[in-house]
Protein backbone atom coordinates (compact mmCIF):
# COMPACT_ATOMS: atom_id res chain seq x y z
CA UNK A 1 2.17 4.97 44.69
CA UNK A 2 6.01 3.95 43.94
CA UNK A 3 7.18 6.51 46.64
CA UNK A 4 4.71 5.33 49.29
CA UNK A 5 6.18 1.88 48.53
CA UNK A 6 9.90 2.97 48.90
CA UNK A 7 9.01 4.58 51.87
CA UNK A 8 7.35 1.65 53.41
CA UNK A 9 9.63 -0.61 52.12
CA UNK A 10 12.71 2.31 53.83
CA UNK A 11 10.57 2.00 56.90
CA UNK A 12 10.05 -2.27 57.36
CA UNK A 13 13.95 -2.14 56.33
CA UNK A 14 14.91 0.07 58.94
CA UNK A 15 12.97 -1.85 61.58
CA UNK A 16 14.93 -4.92 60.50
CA UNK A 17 18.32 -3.62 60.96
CA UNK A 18 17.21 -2.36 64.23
CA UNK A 19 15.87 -5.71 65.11
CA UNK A 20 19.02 -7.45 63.65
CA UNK A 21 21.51 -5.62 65.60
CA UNK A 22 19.27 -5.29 68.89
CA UNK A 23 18.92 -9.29 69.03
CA UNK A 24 21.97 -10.56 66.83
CA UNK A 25 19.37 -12.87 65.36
CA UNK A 26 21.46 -13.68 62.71
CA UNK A 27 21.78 -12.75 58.75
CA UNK A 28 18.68 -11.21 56.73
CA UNK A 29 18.20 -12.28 53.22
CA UNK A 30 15.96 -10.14 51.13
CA UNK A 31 14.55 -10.19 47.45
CA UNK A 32 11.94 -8.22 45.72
CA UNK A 33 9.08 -10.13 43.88
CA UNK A 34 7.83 -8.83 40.44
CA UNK A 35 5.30 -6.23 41.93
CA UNK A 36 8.41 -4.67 43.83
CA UNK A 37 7.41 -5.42 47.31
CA UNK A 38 10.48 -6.73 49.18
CA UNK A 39 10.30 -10.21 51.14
CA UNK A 40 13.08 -10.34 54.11
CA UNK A 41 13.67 -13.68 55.84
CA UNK A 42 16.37 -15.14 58.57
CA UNK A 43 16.30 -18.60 56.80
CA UNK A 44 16.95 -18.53 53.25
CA UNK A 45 14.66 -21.39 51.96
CA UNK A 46 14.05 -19.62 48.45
CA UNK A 47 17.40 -19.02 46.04
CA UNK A 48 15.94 -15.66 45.13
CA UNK A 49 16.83 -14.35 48.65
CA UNK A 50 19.66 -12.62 48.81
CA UNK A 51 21.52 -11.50 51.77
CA UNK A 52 21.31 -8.00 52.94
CA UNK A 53 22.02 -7.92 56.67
CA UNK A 54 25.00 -10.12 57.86
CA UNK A 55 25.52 -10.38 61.61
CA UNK A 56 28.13 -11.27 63.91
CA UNK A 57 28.24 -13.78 66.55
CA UNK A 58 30.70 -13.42 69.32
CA UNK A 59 33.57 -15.50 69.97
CA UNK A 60 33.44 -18.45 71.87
CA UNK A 61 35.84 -17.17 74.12
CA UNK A 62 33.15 -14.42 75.20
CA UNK A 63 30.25 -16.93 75.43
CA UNK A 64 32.54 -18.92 77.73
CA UNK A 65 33.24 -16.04 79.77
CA UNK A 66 29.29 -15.03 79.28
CA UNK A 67 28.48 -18.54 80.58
CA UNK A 68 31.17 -19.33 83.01
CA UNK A 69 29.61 -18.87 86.50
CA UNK A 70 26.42 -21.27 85.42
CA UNK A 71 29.12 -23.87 84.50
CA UNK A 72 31.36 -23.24 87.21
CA UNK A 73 27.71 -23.70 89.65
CA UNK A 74 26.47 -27.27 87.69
CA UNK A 75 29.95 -28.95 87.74
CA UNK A 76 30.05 -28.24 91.45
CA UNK A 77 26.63 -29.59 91.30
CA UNK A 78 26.80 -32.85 89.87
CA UNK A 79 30.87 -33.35 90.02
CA UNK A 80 31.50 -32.84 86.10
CA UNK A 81 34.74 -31.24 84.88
CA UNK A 82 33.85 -27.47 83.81
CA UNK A 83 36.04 -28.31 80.58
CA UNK A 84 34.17 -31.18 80.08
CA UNK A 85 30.64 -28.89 79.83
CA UNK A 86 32.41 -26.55 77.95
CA UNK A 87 33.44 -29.16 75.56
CA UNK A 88 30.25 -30.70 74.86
CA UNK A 89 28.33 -27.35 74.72
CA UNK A 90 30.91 -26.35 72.25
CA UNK A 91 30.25 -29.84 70.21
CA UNK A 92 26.64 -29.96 70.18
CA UNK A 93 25.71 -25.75 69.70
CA UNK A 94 28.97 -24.09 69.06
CA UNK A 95 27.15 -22.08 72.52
CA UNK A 96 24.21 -20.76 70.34
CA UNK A 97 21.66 -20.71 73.33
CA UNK A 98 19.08 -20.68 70.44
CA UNK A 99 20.02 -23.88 68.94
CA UNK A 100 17.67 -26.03 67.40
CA UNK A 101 18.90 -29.53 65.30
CA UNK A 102 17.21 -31.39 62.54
CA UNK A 103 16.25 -33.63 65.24
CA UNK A 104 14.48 -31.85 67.59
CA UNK A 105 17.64 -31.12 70.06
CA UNK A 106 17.33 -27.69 71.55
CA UNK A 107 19.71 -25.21 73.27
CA UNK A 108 23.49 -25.29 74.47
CA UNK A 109 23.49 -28.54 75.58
CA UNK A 110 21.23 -29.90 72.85
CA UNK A 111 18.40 -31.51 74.75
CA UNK A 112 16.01 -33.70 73.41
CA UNK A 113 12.60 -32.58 74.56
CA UNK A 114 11.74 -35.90 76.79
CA UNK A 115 15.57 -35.60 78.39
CA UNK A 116 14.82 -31.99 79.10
CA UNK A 117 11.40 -33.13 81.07
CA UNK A 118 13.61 -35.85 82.81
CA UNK A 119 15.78 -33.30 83.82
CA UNK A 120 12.81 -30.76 85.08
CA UNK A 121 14.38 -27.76 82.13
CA UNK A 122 11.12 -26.26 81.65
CA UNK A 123 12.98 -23.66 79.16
CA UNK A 124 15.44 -25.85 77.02
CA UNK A 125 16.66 -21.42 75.10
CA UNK A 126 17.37 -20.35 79.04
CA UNK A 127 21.38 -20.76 79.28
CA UNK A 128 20.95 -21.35 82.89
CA UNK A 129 18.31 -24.25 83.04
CA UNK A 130 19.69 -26.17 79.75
CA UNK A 131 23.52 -25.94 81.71
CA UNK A 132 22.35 -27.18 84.79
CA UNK A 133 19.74 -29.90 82.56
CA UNK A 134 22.56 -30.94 80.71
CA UNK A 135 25.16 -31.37 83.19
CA UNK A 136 22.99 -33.38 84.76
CA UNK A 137 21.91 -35.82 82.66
CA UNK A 138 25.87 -35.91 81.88
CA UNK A 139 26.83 -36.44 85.40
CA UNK A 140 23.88 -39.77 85.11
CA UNK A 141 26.07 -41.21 82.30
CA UNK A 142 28.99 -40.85 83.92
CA UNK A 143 27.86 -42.85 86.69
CA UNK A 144 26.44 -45.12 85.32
CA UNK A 145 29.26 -45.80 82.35
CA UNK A 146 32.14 -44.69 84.43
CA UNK A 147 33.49 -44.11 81.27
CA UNK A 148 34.13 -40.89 79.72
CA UNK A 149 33.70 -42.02 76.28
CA UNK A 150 31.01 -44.49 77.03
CA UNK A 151 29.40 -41.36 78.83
CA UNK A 152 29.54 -39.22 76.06
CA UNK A 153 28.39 -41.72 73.60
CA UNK A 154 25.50 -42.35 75.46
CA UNK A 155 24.47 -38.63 76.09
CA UNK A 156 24.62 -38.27 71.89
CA UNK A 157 22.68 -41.60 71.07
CA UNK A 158 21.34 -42.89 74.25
CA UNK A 159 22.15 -44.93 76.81
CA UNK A 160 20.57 -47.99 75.91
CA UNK A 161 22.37 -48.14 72.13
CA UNK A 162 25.50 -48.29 74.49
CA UNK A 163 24.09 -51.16 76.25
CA UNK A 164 22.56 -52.78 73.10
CA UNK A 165 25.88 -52.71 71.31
CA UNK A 166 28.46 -53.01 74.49
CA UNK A 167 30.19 -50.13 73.62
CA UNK A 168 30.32 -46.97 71.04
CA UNK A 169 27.39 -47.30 68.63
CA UNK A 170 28.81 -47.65 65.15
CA UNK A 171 26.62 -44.80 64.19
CA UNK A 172 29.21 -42.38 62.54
CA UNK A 173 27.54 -38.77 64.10
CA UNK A 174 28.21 -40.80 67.67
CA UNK A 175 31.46 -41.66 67.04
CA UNK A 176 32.25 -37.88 65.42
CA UNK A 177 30.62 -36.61 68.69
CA UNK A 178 32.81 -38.41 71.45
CA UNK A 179 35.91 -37.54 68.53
CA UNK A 180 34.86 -33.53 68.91
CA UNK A 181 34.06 -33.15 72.48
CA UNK A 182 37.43 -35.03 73.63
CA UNK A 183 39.28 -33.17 71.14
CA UNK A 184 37.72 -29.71 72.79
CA UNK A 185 38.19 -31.19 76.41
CA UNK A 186 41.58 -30.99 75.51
CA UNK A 187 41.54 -27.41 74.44
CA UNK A 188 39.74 -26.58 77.25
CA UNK A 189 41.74 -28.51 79.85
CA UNK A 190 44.55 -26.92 78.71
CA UNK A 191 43.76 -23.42 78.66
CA UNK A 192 43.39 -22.86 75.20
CA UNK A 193 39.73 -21.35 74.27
C-alpha cells in the first residue's frame, strides 16, 4: 500500500512539474498530511505548505518586447505615449497578463470588470484586448483631464473622485499610483527598461 502511494504521489508530482514549467504558473507549495498523502497548491493559504516548485518569471524587458507591437498598435490608436502604457502596465501588474487584485482589477492594465464592459474587453487575461481596453479608457482621461496626472489619478480611483475633490484624491494607493507610473514613464521615456 505505501509503494502504491509513493508511486502515485511520484506520478501527481511529476505532472506538476510538467504543468509548472509548461505554463510558468508560478511556485508550488506542498505538504504531506498525517496519513502521508501530499497536498500541492499555487497559493499558500495554509503555513504547513511548503514550497517545492519555484518558478521564474521573465524580465520585464522580455514582456515589453513580448508586448510591444499591441502597444505600439493602441497608442497609434487612441494617441497615448507607448511609454506611458508601458508605465502604467508596469504599475498596476508588473505585466502579469494573469493579474488579479484584491479588488477585483484584472489583467495588464488592471481593469475593473464594469470599465472592461465600457471598453467592449470581453477577455480582461487576453494581452491584446486588455492593451487596447486600457489604452483606451486612458486616452478618455486624458481628454477629458488634459492632465497627465489628473489622468492617471482618475484611471486608479475614478474619474468622478477627481471631480469630487478638484484634484488628486487624498487616497494614499492614488497618490502612490500617479508617484509609480510617472516615475516608470521616465524610465521608459528614456530608454531605460
Amino acid at each position: 500500500m505505501f509503494s502504491l502511494r509513493c508511486i502515485y504521489a511520484t506520478g501527481i508530482c511529476s505532472l506538476l512539474v510538467l504543468l509548472a514549467l509548461s505554463t510558468a504558473a508560478g511556485d508550488i507549495y506542498r505538504y504531506r498530511d498525517k496519513n502521508g498523502v501530499w497536498h500541492f497548491t499555487n497559493v499558500k493559504n495554509d503555513k504547513r505548505y511548503k514550497l517545492y516548485i519555484r518558478t521564474y518569471r521573465k524580465k520585464v524587458s522580455q514582456y515589453i518586447k513580448d508586448y510591444e507591437g499591441i502597444i505600439v498598435q493602441a497608442s497609434k490608436k487612441f494617441n497615448v505615449d507607448p511609454s506611458l502604457i508601458k508605465a502604467v502596465i508596469k504599475a498596476e501588474s508588473d505585466f502579469d497578463h494573469r493579474a488579479v487584485s484584491q479588488k477585483g482589477a484584472k489583467g495588464l492594465m488592471q481593469l475593473m470588470p464594469n470599465t472592461a464592459d465600457r471598453m467592449k474587453v470581453e477577455d480582461p487575461f487576453n494581452p491584446e484586448e486588455n492593451i487596447f481596453g486600457g489604452t483606451r479608457y486612458l486616452s478618455l482621461m486624458l481628454k477629458r483631464f488634459k492632465n497627465r496626472k489628473l489622468a492617471l489619478a482618475a484611471y486608479n480611483a475614478g474619474p468622478e473622485s477627481i471631480e469630487q475633490y478638484q484634484g488628486i484624491p487624498p487616497f494614499p494607493e492614488t497618490r502612490a499610483f500617479v508617484k509609480k507610473v510617472l516615475y516608470y514613464y521616465s524610465q521608459y521615456n528614456s530608454g531605460k527598461r
